[in-house]
Protein backbone atom coordinates (compact mmCIF):
# COMPACT_ATOMS: atom_id res chain seq x y z
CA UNK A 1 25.73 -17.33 -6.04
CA UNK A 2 26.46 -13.57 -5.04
CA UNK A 3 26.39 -14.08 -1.15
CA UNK A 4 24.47 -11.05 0.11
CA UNK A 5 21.92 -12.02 -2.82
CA UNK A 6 21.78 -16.13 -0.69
CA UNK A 7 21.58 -13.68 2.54
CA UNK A 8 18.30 -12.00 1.28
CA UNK A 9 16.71 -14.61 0.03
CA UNK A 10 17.31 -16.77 3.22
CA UNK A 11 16.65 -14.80 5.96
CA UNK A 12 13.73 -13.01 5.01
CA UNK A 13 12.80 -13.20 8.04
CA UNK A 14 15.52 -11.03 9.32
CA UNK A 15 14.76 -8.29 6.76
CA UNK A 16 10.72 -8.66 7.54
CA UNK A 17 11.44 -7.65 10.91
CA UNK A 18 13.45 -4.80 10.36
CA UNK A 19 11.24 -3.76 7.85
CA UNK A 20 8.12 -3.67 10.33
CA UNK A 21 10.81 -2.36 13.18
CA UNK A 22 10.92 1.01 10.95
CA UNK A 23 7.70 0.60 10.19
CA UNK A 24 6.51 0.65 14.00
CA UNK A 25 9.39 3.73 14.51
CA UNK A 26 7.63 6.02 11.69
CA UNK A 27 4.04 5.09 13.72
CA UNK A 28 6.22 6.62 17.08
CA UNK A 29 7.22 9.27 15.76
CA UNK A 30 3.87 10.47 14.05
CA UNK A 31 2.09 9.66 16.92
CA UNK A 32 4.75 11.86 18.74
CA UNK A 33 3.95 14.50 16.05
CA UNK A 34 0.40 14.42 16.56
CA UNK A 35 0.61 14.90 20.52
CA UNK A 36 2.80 17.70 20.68
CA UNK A 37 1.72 20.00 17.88
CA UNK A 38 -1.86 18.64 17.72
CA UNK A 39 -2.07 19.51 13.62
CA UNK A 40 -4.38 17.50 11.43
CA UNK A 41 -1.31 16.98 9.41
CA UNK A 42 0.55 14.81 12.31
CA UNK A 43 -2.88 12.73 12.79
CA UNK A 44 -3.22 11.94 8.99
CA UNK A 45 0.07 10.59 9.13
CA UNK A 46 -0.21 8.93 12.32
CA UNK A 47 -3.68 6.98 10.52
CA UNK A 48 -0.98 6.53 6.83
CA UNK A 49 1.50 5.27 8.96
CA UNK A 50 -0.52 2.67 11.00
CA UNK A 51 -2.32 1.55 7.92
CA UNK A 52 0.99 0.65 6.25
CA UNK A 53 1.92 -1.02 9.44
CA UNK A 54 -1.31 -3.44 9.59
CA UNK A 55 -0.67 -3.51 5.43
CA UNK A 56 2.85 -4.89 5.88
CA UNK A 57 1.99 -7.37 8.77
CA UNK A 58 -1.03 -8.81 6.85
CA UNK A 59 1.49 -9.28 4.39
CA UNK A 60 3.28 -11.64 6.28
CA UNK A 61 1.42 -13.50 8.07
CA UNK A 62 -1.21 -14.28 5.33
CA UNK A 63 0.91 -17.10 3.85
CA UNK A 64 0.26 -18.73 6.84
CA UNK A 65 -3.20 -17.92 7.10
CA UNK A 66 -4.19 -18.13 3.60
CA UNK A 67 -5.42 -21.91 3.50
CA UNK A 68 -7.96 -24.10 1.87
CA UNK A 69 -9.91 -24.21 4.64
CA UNK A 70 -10.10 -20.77 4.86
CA UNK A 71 -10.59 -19.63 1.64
CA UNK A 72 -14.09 -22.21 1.75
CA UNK A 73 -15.18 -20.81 4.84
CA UNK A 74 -14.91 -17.20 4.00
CA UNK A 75 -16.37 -17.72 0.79
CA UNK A 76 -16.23 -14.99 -2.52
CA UNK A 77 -17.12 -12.07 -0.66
CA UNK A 78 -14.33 -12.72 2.19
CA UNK A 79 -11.80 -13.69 -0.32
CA UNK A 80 -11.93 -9.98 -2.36
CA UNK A 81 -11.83 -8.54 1.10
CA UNK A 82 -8.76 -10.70 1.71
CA UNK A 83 -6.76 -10.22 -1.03
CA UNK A 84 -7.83 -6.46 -2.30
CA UNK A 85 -7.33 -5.14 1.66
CA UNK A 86 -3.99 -4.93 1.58
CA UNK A 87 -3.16 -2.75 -1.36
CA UNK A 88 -6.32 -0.29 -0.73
CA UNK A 89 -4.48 0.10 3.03
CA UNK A 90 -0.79 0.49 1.50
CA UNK A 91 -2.12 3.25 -0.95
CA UNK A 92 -4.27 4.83 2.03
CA UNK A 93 -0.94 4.49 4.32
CA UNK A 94 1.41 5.90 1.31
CA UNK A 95 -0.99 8.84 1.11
CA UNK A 96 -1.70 9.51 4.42
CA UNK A 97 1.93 10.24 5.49
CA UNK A 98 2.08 12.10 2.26
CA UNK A 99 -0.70 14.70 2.94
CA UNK A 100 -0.07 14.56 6.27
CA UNK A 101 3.48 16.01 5.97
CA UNK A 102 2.27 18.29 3.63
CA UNK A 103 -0.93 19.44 6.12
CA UNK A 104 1.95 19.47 8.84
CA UNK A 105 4.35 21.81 7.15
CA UNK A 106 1.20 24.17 5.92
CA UNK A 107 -0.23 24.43 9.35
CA UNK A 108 3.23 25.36 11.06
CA UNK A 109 3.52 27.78 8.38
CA UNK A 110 0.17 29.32 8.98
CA UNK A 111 0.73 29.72 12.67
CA UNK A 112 3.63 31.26 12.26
């Protein structure tokens, strides 16, 4: 086997964590965005870039979540929640930072 394909598909781990790492840096830095320039366009991608965040965490950790027990006590209703939540958030998140750059850049245009 090609070895970086055995490294990605053993320490996915590894990669899960770097993944969220960026994740958390693009929340920072929106967040940073919003504060200092106090547009609509840095908040909406502040809210897209938390929602992917919580999107790529649930991710994760539902495998371990995720059980038979679980699934009976949450019953129909909690199980569509549980499994359609996480793409609704991801295309929220995906076009949240996408409108929000876009509100960003048209607002510093405006002022200027």
């Amino acid at each position: 086997m090609n070895p970086l394909l055995e490294v990605i598909l053993t320490n996915k781990l590894l990669f899960d964590i770097i993944g969220l790492t960026g994740l958390a840096l693009v929340v920072a830095a929106a967040t940073t965005l919003a504060r200092r320039w106090q547009s609509w366009g840095g908040r909406m991608m502040m809210a897209g870039a938390i929602s992917l965040f919580i999107a790529r965490l649930w991710h994760i950790i539902a495998p371990h979540v995720y059980t038979d027990d679980l699934v009976v006590s949450i019953g129909p209703i909690g199980n569509t929640l549980f499994i359609g939540l996480p793409p609704l958030l991801l295309a929220f998140g995906i076009a949240g930072i996408v409108w929000g750059l876009w509100g960003h850049d048209r607002w510093l245009k405006e002022s200027n």
